[in-house]
N, C-alpha and C. Protein backbone atom coordinates (compact mmCIF):
# COMPACT_ATOMS: atom_id res chain seq x y z
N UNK A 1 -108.38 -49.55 -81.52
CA UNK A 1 -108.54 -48.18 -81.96
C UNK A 1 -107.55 -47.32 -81.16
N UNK A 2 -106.96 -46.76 -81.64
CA UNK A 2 -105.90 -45.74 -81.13
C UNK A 2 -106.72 -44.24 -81.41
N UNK A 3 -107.25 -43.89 -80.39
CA UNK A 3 -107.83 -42.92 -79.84
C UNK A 3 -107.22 -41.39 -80.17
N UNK A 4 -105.60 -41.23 -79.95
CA UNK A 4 -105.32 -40.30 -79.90
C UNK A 4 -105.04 -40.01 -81.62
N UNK A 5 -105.16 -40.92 -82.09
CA UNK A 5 -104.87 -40.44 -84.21
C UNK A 5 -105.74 -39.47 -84.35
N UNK A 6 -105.60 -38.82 -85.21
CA UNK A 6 -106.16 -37.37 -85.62
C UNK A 6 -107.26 -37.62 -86.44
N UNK A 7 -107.86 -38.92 -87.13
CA UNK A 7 -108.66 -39.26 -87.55
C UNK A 7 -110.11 -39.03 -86.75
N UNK A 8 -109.78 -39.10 -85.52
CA UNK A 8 -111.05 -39.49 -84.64
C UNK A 8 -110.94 -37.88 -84.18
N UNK A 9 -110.62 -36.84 -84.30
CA UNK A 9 -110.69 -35.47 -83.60
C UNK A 9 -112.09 -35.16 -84.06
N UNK A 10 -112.68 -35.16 -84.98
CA UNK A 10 -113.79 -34.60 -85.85
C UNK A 10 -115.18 -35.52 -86.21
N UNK A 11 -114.60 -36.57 -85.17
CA UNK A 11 -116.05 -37.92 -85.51
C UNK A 11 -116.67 -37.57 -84.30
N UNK A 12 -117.71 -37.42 -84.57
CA UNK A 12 -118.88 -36.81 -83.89
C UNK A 12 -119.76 -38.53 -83.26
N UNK A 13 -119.10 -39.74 -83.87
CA UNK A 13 -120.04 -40.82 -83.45
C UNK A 13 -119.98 -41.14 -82.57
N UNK A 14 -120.30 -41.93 -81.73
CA UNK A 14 -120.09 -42.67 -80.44
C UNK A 14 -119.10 -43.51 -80.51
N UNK A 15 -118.53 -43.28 -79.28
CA UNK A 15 -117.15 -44.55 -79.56
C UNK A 15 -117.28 -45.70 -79.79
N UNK A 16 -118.87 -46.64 -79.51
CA UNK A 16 -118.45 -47.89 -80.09
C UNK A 16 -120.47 -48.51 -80.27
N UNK A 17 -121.17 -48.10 -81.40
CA UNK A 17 -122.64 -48.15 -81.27
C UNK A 17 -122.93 -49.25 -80.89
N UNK A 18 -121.77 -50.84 -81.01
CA UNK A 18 -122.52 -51.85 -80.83
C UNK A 18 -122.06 -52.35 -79.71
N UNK A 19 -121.59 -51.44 -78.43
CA UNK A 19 -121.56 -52.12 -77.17
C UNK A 19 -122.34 -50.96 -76.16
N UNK A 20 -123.36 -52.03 -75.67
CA UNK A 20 -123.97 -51.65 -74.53
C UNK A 20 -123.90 -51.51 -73.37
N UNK A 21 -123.14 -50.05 -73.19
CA UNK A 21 -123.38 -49.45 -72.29
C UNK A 21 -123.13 -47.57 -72.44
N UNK A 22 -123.69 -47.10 -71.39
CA UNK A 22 -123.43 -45.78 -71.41
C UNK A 22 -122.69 -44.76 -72.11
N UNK A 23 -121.33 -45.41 -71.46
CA UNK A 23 -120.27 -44.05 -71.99
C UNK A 23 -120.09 -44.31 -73.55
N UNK A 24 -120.28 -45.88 -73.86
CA UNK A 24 -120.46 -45.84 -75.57
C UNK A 24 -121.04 -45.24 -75.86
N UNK A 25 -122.66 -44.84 -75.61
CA UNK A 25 -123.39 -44.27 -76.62
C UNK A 25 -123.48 -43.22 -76.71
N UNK A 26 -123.34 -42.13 -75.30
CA UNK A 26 -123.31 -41.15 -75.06
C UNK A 26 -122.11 -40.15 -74.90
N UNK A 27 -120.87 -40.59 -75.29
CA UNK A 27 -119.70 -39.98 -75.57
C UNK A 27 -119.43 -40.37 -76.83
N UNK A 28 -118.74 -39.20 -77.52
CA UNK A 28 -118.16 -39.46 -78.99
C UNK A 28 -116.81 -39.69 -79.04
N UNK A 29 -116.03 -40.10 -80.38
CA UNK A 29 -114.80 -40.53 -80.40
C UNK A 29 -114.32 -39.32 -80.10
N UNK A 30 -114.16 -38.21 -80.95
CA UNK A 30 -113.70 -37.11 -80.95
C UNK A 30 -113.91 -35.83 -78.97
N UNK A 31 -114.67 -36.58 -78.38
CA UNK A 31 -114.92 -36.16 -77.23
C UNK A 31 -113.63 -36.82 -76.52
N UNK A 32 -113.93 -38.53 -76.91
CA UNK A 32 -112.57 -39.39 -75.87
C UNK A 32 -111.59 -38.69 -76.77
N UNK A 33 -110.98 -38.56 -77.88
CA UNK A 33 -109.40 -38.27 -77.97
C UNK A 33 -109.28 -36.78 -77.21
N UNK A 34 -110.29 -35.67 -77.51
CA UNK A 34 -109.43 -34.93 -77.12
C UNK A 34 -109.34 -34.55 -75.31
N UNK A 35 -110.20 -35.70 -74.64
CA UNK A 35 -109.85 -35.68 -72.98
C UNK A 35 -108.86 -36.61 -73.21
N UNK A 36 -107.98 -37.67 -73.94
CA UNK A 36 -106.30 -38.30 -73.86
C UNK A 36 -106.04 -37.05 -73.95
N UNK A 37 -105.67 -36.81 -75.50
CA UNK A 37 -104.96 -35.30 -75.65
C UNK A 37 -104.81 -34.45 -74.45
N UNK A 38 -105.60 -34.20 -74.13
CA UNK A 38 -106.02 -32.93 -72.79
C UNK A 38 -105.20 -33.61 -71.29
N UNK A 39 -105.28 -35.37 -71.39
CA UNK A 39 -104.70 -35.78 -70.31
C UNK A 39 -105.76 -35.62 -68.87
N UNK A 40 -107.17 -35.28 -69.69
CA UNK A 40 -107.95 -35.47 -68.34
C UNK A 40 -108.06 -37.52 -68.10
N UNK A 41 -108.55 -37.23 -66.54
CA UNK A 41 -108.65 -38.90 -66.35
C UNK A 41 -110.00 -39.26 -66.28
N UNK A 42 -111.05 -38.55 -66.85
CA UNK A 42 -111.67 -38.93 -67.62
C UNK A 42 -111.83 -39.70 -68.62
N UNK A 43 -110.77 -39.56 -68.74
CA UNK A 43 -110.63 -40.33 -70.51
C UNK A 43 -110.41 -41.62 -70.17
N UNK A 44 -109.47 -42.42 -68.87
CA UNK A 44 -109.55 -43.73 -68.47
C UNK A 44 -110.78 -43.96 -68.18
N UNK A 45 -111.92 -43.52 -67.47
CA UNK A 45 -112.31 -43.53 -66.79
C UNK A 45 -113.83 -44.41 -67.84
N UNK A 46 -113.52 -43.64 -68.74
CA UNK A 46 -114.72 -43.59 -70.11
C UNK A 46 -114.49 -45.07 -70.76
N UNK A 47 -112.65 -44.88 -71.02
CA UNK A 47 -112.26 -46.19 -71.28
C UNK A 47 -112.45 -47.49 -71.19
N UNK A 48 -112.28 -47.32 -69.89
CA UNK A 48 -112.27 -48.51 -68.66
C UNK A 48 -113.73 -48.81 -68.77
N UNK A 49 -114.92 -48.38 -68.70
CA UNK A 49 -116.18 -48.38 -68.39
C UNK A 49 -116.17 -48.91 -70.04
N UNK A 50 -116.24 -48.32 -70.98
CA UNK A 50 -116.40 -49.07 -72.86
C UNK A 50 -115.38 -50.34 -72.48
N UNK A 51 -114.74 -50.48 -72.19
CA UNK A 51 -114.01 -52.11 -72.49
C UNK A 51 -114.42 -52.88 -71.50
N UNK A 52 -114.82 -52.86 -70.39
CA UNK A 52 -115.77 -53.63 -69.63
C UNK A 52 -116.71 -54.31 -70.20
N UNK A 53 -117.23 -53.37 -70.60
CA UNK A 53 -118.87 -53.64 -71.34
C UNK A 53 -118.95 -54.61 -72.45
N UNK A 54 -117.70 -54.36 -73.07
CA UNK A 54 -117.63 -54.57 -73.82
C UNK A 54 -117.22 -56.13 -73.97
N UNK A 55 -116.41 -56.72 -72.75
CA UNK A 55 -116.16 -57.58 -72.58
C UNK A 55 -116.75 -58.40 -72.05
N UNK A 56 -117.49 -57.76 -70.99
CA UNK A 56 -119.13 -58.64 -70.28
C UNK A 56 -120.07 -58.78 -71.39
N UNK A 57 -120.25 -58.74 -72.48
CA UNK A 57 -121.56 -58.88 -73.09
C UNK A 57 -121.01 -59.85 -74.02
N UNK A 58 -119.43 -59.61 -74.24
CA UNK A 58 -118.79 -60.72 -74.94
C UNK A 58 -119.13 -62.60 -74.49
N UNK A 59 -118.45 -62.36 -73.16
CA UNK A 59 -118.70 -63.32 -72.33
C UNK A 59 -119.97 -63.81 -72.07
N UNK A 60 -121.54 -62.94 -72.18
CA UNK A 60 -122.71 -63.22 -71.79
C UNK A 60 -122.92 -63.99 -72.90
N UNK A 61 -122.82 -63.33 -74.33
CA UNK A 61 -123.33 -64.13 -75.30
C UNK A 61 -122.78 -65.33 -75.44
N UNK A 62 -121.08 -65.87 -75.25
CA UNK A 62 -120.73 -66.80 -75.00
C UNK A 62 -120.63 -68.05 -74.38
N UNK A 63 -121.57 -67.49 -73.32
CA UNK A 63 -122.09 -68.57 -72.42
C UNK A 63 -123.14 -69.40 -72.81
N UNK A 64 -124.02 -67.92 -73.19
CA UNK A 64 -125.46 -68.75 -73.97
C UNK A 64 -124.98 -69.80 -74.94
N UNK A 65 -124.36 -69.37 -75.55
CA UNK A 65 -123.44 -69.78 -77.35
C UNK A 65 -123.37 -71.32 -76.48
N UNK A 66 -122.55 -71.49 -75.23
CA UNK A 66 -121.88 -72.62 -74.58
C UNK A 66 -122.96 -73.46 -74.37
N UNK A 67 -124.44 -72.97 -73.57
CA UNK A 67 -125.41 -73.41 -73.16
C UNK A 67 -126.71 -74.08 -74.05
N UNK A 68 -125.96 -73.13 -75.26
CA UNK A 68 -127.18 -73.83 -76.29
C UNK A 68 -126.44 -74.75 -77.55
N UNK A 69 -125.12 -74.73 -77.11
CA UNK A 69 -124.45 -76.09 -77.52
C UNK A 69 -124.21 -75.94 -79.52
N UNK A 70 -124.32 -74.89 -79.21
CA UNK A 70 -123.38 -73.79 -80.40
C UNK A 70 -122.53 -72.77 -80.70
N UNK A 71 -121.67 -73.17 -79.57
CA UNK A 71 -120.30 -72.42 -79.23
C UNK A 71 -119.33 -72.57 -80.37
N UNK A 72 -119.32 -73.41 -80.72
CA UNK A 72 -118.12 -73.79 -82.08
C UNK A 72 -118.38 -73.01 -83.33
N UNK A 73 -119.57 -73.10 -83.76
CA UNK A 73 -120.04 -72.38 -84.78
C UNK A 73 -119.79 -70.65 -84.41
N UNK A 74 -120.24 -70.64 -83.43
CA UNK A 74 -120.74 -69.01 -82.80
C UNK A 74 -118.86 -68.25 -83.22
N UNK A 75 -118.00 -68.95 -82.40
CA UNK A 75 -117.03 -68.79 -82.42
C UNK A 75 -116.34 -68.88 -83.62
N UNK A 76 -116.66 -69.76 -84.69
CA UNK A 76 -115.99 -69.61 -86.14
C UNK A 76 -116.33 -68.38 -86.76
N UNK A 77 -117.11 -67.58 -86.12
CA UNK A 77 -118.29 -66.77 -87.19
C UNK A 77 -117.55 -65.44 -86.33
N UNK A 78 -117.37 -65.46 -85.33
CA UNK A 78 -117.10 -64.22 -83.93
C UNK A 78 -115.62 -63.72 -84.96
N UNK A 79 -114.85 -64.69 -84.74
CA UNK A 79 -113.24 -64.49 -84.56
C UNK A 79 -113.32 -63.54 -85.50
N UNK A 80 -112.84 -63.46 -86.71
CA UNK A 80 -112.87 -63.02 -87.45
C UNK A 80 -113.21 -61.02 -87.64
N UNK A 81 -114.95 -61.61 -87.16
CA UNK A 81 -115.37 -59.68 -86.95
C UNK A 81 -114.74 -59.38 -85.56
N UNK A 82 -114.11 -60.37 -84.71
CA UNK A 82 -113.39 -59.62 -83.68
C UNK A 82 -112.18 -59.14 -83.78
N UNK A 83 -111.24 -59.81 -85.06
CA UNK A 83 -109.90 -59.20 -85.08
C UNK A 83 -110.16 -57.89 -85.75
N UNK A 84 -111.51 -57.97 -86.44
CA UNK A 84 -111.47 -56.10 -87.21
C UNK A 84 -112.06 -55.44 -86.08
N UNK A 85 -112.40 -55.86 -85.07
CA UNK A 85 -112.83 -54.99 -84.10
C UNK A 85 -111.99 -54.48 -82.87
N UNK A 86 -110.82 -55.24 -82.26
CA UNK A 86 -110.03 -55.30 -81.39
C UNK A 86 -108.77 -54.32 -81.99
């Protein structure tokens, strides 16, 4: 998602509903573009904290996926909604 497109000035949603944590749910898109725009460092800050999260919960479920010895499947099924998501 490219943050600073003018698409996201007026979306009132949360930057990302299906990752858990904070600054996802409780900051909107249109909040993060216009702290880039604005050039506050906030806006990394928000960033950094949503792609974390986002990546630890990746990894959590993946482990399980590993542990319950349905990683292959999990992963045929992932890829896919991850390239529309990335």
């Amino acid at each position: 998602m490219n943050i600073k497109n003018k698409k996201w000035a007026e979306d009132f949603s949360p930057i990302d509903p299906k990752t858990p944590c904070f600054a996802s749910q409780q900051y909107t898109r249109a909040y993060l573009r216009h702290l880039f725009v604005a050039g506050e460092f906030l806006a990394l800050t928000l960033a950094s904290i949503h792609n974390l999260a986002f990546y630890l919960d990746l990894v959590r479920v993946a482990r399980a996926q590993i542990l319950a010895g349905t990683y292959g499947e999990w992963k045929r099924r992932m890829v896919p909604q991850l390239k529309t998501r990335l």
